[in-house]
PDB file of N, CA and C in Angstrom:
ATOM      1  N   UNK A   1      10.654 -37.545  25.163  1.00  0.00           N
ATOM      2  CA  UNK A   1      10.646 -36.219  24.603  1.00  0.00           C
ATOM      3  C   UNK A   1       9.518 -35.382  25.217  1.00  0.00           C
ATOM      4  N   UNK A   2       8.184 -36.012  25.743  1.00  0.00           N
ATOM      5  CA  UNK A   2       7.186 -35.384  26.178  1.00  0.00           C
ATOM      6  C   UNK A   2       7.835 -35.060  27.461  1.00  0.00           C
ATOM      7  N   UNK A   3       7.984 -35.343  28.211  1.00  0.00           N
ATOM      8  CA  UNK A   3       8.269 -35.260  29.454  1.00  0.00           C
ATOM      9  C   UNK A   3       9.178 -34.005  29.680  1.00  0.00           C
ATOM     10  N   UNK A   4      10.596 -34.440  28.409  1.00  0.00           N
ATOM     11  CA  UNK A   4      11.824 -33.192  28.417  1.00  0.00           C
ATOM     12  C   UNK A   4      10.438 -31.410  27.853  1.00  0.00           C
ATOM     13  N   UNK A   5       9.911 -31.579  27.046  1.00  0.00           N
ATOM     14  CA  UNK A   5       8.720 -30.246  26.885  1.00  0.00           C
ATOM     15  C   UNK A   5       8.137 -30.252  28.271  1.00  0.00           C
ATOM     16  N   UNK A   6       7.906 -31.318  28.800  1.00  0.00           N
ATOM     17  CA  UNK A   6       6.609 -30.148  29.950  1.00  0.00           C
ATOM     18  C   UNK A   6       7.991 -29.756  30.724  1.00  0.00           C
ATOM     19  N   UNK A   7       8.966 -30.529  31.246  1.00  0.00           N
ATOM     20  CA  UNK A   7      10.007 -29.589  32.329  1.00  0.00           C
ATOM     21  C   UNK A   7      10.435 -28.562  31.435  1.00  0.00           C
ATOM     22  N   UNK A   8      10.654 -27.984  30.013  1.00  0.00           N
ATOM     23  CA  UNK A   8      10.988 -27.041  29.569  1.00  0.00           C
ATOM     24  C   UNK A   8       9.643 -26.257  29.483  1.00  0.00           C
ATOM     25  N   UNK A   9       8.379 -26.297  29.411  1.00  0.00           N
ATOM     26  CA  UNK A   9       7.483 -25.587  29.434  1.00  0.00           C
ATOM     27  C   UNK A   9       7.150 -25.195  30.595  1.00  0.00           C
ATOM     28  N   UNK A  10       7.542 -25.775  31.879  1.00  0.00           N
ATOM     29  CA  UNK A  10       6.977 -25.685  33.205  1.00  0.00           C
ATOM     30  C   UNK A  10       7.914 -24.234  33.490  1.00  0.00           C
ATOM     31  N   UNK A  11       9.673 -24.590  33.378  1.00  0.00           N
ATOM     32  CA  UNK A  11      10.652 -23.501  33.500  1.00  0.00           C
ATOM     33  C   UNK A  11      10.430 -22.195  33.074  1.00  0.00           C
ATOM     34  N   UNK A  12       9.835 -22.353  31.662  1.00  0.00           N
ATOM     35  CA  UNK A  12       9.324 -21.120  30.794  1.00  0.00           C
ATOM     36  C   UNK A  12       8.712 -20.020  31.269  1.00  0.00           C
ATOM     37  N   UNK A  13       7.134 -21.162  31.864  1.00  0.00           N
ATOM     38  CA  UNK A  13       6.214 -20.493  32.577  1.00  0.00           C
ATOM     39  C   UNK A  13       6.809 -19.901  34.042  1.00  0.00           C
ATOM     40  N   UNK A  14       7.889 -20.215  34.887  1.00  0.00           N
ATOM     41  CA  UNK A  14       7.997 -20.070  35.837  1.00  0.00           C
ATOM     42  C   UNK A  14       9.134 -18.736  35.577  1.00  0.00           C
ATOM     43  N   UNK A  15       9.694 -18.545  34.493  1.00  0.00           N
ATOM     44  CA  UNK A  15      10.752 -17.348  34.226  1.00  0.00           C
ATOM     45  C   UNK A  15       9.533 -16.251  33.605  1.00  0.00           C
ATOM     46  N   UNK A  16       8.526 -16.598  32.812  1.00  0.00           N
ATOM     47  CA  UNK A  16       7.316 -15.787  32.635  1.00  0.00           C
ATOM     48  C   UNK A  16       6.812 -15.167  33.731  1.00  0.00           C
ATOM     49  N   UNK A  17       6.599 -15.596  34.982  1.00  0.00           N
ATOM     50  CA  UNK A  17       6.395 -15.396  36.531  1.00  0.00           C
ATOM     51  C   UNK A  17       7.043 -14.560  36.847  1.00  0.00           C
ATOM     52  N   UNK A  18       8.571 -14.561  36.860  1.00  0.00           N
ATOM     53  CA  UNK A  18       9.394 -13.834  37.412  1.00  0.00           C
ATOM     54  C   UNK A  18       9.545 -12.655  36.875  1.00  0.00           C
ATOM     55  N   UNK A  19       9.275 -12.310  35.606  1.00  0.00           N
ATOM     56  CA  UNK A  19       9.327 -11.281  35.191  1.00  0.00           C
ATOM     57  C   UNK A  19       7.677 -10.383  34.434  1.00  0.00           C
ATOM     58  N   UNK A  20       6.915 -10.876  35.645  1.00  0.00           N
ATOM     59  CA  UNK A  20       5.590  -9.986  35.302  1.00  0.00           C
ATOM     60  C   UNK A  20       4.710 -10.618  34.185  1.00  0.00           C
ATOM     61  N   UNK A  21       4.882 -11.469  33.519  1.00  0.00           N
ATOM     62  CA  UNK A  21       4.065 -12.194  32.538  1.00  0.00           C
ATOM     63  C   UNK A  21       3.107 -13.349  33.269  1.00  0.00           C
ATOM     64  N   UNK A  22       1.951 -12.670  33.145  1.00  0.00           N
ATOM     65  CA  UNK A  22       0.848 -13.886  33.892  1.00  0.00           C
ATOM     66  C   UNK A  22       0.252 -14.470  32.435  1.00  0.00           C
ATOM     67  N   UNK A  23       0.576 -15.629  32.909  1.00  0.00           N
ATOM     68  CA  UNK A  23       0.026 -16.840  31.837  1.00  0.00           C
ATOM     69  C   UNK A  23      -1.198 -17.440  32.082  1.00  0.00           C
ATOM     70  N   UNK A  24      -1.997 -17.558  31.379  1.00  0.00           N
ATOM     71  CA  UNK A  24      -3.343 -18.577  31.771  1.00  0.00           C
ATOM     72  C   UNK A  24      -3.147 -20.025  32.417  1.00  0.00           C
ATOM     73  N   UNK A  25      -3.650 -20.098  33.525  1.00  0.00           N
ATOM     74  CA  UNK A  25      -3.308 -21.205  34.469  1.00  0.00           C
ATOM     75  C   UNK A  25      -3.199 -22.412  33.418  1.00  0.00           C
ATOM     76  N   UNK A  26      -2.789 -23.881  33.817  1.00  0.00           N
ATOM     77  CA  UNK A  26      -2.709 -24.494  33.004  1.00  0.00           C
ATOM     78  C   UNK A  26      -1.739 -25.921  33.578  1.00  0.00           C
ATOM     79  N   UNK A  27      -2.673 -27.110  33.662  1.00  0.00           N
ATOM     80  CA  UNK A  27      -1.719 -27.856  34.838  1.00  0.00           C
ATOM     81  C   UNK A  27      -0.906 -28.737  33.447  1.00  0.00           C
ATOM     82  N   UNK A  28       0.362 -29.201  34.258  1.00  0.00           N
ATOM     83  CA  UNK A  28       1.156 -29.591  33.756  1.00  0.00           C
ATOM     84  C   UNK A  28       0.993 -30.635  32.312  1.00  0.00           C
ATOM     85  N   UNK A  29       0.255 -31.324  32.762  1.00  0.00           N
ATOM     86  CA  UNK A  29      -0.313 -32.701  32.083  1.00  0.00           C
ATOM     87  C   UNK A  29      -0.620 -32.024  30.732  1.00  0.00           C
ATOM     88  N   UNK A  30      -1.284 -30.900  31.092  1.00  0.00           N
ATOM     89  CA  UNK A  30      -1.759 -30.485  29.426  1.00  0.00           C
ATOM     90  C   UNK A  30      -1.308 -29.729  29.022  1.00  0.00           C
ATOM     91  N   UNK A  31       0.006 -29.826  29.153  1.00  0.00           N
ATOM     92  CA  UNK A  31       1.353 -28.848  28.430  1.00  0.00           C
ATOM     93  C   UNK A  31       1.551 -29.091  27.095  1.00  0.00           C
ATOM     94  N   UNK A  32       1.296 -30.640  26.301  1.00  0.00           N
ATOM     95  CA  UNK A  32       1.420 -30.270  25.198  1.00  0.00           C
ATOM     96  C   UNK A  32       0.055 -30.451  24.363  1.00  0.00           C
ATOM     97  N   UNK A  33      -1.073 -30.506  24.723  1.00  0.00           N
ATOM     98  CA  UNK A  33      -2.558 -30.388  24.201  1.00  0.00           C
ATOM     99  C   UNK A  33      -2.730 -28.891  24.175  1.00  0.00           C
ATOM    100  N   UNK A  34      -2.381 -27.986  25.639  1.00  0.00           N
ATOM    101  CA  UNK A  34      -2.249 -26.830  25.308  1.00  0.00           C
ATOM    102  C   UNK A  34      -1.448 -25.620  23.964  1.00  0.00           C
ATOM    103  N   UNK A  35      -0.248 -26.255  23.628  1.00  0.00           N
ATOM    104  CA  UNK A  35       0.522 -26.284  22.609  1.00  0.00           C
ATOM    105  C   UNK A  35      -0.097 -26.129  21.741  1.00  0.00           C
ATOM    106  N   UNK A  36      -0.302 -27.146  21.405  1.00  0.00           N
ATOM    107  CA  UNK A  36      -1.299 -27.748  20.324  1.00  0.00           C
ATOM    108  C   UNK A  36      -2.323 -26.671  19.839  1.00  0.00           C
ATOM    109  N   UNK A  37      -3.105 -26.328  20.616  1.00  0.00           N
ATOM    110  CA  UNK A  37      -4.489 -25.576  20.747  1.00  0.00           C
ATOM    111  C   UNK A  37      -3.990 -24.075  20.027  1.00  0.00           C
ATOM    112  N   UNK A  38      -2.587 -23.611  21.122  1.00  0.00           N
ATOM    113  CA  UNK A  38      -2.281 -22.526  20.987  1.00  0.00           C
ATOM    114  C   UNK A  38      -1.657 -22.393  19.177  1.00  0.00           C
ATOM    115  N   UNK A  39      -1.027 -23.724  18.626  1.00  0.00           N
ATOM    116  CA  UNK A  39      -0.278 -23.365  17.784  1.00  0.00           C
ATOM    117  C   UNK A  39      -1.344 -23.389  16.063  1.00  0.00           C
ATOM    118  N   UNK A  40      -2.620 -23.955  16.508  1.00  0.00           N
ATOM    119  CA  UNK A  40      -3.521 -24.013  15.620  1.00  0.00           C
ATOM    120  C   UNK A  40      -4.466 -22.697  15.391  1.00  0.00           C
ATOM    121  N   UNK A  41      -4.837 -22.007  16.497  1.00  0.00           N
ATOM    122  CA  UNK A  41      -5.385 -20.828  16.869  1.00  0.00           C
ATOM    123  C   UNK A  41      -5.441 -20.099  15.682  1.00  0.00           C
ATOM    124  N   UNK A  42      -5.743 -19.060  15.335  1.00  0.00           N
ATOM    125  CA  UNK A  42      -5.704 -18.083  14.409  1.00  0.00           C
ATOM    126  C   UNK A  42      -4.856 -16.729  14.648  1.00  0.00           C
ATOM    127  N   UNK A  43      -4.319 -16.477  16.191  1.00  0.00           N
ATOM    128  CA  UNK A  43      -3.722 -15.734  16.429  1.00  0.00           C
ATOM    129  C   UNK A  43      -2.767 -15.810  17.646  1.00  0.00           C
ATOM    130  N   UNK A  44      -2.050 -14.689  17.774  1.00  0.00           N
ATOM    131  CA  UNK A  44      -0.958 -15.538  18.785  1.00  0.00           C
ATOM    132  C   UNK A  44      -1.771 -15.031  20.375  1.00  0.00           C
ATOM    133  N   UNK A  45      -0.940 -15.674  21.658  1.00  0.00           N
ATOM    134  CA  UNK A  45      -2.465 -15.816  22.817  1.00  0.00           C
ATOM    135  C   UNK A  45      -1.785 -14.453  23.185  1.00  0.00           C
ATOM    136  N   UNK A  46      -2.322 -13.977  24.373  1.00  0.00           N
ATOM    137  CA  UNK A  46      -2.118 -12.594  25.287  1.00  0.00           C
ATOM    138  C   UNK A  46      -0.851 -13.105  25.693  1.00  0.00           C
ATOM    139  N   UNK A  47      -0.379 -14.271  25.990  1.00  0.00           N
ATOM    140  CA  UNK A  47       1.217 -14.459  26.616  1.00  0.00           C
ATOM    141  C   UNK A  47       2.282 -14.099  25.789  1.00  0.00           C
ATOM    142  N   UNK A  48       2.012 -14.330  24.533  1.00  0.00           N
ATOM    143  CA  UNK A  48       2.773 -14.538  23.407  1.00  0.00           C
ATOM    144  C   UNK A  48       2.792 -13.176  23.490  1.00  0.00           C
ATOM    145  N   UNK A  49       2.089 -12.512  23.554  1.00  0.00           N
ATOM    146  CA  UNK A  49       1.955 -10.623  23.261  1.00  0.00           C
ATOM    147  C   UNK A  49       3.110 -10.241  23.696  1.00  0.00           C
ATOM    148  N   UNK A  50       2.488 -10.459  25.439  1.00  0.00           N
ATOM    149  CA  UNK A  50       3.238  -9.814  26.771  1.00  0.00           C
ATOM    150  C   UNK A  50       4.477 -10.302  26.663  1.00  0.00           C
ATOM    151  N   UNK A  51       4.649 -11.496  26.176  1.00  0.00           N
ATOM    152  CA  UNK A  51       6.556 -11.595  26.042  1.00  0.00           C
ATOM    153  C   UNK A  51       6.910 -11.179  25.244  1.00  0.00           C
ATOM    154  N   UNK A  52       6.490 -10.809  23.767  1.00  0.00           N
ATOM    155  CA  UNK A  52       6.929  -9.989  22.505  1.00  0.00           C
ATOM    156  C   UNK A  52       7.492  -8.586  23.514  1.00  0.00           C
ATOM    157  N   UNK A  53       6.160  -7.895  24.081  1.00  0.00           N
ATOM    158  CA  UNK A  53       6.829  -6.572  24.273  1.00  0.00           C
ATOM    159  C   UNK A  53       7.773  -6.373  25.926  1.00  0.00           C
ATOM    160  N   UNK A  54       8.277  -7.378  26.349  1.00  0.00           N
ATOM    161  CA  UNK A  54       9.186  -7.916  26.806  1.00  0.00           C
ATOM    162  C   UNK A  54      10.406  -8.217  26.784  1.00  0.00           C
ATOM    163  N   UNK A  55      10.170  -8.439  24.866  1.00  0.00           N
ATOM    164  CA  UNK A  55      11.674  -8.981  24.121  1.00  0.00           C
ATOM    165  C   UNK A  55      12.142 -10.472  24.632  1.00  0.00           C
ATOM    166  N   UNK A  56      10.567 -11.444  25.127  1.00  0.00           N
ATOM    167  CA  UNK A  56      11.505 -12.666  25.602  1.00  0.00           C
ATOM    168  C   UNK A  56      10.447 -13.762  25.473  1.00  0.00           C
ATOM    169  N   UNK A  57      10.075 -13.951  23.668  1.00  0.00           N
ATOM    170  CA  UNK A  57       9.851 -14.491  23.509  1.00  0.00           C
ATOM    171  C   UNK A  57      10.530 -15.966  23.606  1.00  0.00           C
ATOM    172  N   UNK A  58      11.651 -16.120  23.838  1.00  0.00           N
ATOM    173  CA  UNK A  58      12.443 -17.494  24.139  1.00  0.00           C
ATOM    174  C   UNK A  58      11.679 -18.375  24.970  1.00  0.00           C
ATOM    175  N   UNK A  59      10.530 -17.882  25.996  1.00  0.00           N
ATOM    176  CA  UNK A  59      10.202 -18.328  26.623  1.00  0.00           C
ATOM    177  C   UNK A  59       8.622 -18.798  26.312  1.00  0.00           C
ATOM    178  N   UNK A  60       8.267 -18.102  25.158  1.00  0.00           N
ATOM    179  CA  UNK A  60       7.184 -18.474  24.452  1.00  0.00           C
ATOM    180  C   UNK A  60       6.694 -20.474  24.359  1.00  0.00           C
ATOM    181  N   UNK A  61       5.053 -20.952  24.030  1.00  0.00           N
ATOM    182  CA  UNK A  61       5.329 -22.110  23.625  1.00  0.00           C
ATOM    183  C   UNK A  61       5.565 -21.965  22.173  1.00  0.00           C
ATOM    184  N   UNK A  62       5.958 -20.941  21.661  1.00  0.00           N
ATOM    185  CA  UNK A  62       6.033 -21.103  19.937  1.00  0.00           C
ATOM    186  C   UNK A  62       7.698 -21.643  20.096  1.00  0.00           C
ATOM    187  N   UNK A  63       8.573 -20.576  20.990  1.00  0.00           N
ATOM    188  CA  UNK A  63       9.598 -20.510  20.566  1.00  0.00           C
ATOM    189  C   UNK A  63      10.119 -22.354  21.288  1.00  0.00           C
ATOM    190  N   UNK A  64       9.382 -23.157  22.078  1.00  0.00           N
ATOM    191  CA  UNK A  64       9.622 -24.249  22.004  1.00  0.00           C
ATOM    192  C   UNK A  64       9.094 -25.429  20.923  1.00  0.00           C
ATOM    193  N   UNK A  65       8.397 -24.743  20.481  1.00  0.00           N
ATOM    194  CA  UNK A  65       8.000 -25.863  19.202  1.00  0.00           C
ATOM    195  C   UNK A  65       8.414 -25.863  18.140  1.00  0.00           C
ATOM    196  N   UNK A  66       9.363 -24.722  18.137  1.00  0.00           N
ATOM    197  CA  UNK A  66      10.583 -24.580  16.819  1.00  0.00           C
ATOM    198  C   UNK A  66      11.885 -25.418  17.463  1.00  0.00           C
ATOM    199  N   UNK A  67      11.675 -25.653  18.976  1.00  0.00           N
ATOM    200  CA  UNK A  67      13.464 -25.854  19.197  1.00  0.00           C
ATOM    201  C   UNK A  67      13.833 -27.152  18.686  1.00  0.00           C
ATOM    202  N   UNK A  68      14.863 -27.327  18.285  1.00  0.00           N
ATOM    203  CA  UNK A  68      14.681 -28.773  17.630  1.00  0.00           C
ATOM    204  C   UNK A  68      14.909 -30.051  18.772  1.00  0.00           C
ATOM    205  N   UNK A  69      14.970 -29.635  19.329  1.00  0.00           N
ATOM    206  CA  UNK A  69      14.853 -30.872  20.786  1.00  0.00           C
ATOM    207  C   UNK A  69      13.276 -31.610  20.141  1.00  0.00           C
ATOM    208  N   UNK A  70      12.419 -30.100  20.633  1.00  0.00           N
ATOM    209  CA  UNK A  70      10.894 -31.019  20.317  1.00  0.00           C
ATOM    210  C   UNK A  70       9.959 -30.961  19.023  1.00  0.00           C
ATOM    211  N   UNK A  71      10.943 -30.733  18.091  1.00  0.00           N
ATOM    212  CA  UNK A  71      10.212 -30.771  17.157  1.00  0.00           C
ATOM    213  C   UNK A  71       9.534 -32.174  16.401  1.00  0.00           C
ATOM    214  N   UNK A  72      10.024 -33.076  16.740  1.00  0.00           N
ATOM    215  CA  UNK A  72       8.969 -33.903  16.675  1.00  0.00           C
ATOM    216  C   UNK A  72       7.413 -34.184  17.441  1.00  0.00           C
ATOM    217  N   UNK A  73       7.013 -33.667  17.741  1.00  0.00           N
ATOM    218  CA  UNK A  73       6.183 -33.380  19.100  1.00  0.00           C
ATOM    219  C   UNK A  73       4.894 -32.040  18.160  1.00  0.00           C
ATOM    220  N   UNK A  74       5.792 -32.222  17.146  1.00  0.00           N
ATOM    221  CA  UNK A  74       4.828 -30.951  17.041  1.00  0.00           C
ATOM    222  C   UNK A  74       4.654 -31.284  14.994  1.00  0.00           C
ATOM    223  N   UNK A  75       3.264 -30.893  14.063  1.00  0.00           N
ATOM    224  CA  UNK A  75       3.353 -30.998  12.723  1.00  0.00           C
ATOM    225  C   UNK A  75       3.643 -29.975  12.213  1.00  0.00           C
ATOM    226  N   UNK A  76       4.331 -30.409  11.301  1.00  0.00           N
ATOM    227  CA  UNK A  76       4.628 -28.817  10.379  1.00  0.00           C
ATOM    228  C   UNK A  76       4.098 -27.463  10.137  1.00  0.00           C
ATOM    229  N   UNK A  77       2.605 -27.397  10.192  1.00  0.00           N
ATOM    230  CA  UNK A  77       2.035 -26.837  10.363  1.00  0.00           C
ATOM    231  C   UNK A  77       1.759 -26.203  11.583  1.00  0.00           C
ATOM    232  N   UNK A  78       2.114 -26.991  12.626  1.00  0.00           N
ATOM    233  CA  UNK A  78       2.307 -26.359  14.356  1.00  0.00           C
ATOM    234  C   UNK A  78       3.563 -25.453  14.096  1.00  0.00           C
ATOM    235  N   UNK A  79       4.822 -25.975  13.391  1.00  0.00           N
ATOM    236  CA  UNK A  79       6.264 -25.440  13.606  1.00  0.00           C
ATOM    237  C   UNK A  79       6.118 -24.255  12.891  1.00  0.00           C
ATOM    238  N   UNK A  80       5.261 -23.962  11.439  1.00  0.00           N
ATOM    239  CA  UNK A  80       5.067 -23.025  10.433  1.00  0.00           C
ATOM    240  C   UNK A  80       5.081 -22.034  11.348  1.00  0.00           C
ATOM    241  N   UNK A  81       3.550 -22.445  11.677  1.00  0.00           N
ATOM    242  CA  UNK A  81       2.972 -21.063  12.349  1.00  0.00           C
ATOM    243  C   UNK A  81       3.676 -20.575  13.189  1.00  0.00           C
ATOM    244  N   UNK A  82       4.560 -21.403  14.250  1.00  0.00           N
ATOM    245  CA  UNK A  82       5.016 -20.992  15.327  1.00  0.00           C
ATOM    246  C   UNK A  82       6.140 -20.153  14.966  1.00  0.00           C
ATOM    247  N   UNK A  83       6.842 -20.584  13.915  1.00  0.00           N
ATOM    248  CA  UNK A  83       8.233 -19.799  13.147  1.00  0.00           C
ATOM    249  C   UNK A  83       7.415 -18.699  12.367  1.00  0.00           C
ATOM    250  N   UNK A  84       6.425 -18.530  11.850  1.00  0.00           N
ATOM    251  CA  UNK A  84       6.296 -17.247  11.503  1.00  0.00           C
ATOM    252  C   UNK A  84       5.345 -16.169  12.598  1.00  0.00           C
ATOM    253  N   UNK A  85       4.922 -16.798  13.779  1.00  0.00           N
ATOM    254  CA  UNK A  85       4.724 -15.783  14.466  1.00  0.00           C
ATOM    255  C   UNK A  85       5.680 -14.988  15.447  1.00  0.00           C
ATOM    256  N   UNK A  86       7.182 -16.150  15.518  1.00  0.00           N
ATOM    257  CA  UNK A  86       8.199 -15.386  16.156  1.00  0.00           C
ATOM    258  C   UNK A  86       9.176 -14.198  15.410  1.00  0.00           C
ATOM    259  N   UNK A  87       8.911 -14.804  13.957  1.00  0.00           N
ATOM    260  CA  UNK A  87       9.405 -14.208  12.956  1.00  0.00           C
ATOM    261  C   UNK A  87       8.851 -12.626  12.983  1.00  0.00           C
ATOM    262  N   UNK A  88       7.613 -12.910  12.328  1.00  0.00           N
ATOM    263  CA  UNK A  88       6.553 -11.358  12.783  1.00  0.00           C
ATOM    264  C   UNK A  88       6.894 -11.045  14.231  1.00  0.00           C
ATOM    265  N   UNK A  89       7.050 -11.372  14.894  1.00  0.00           N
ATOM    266  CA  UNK A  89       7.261 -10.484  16.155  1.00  0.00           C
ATOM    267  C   UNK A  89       8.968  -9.955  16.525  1.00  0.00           C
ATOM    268  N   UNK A  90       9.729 -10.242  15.784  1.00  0.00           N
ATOM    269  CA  UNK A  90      11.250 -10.189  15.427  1.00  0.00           C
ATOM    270  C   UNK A  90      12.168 -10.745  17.023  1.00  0.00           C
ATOM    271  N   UNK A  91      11.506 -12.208  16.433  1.00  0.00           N
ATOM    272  CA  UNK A  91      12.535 -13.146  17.308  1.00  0.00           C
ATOM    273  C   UNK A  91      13.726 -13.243  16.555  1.00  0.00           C
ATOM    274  N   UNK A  92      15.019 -12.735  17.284  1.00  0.00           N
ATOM    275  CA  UNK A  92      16.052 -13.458  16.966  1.00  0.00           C
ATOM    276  C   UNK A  92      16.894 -15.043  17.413  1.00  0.00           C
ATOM    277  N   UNK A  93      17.293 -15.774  16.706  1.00  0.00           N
ATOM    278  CA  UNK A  93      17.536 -16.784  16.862  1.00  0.00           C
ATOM    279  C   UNK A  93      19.103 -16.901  16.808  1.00  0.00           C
TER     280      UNK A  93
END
């Protein structure tokens, strides 16, 4: 399951690329410690912003820590936050 998140987090970041969203560097390995960090935070990061006003948050790490592929990978409290910051930002699902 770790492995299936970083190739879905790696893709993310690389469609983030393509469409003008610069992400804070970040090597592969610590794709889901980064997660982690991001989903405990107190607020959502500058990426999370720039894809809100984008309209593509899909590509967010929130909107992968809700997907249910990896939701084990992540505690309730990672998934909370992550579902109510896509929520507040009016992710549709």
């Amino acid at each position: 399951m770790e492995r299936k998140f970083l190739e879905a987090c790696m893709k993310n970041r690389e469609a983030a690329a393509r469409i003008g969203v610069r992400l804070r560097p970040m090597a592969a390995e610590d794709a889901l410690s980064t997660a982690h960090r991001v989903l405990t935070g107190h607020r959502p990061s500058d990426g999370f912003s720039a894809l809100a006003d984008r309209k593509r948050l899909d590509l967010s790490l929130e909107a992968l820590a809700v997907d249910r592929r990896f939701t084990g990978l992540f505690s309730d409290e990672e998934a909370n936050t992550a579902l109510i910051r896509l929520l507040e930002a009016g992710y549709e699902f």
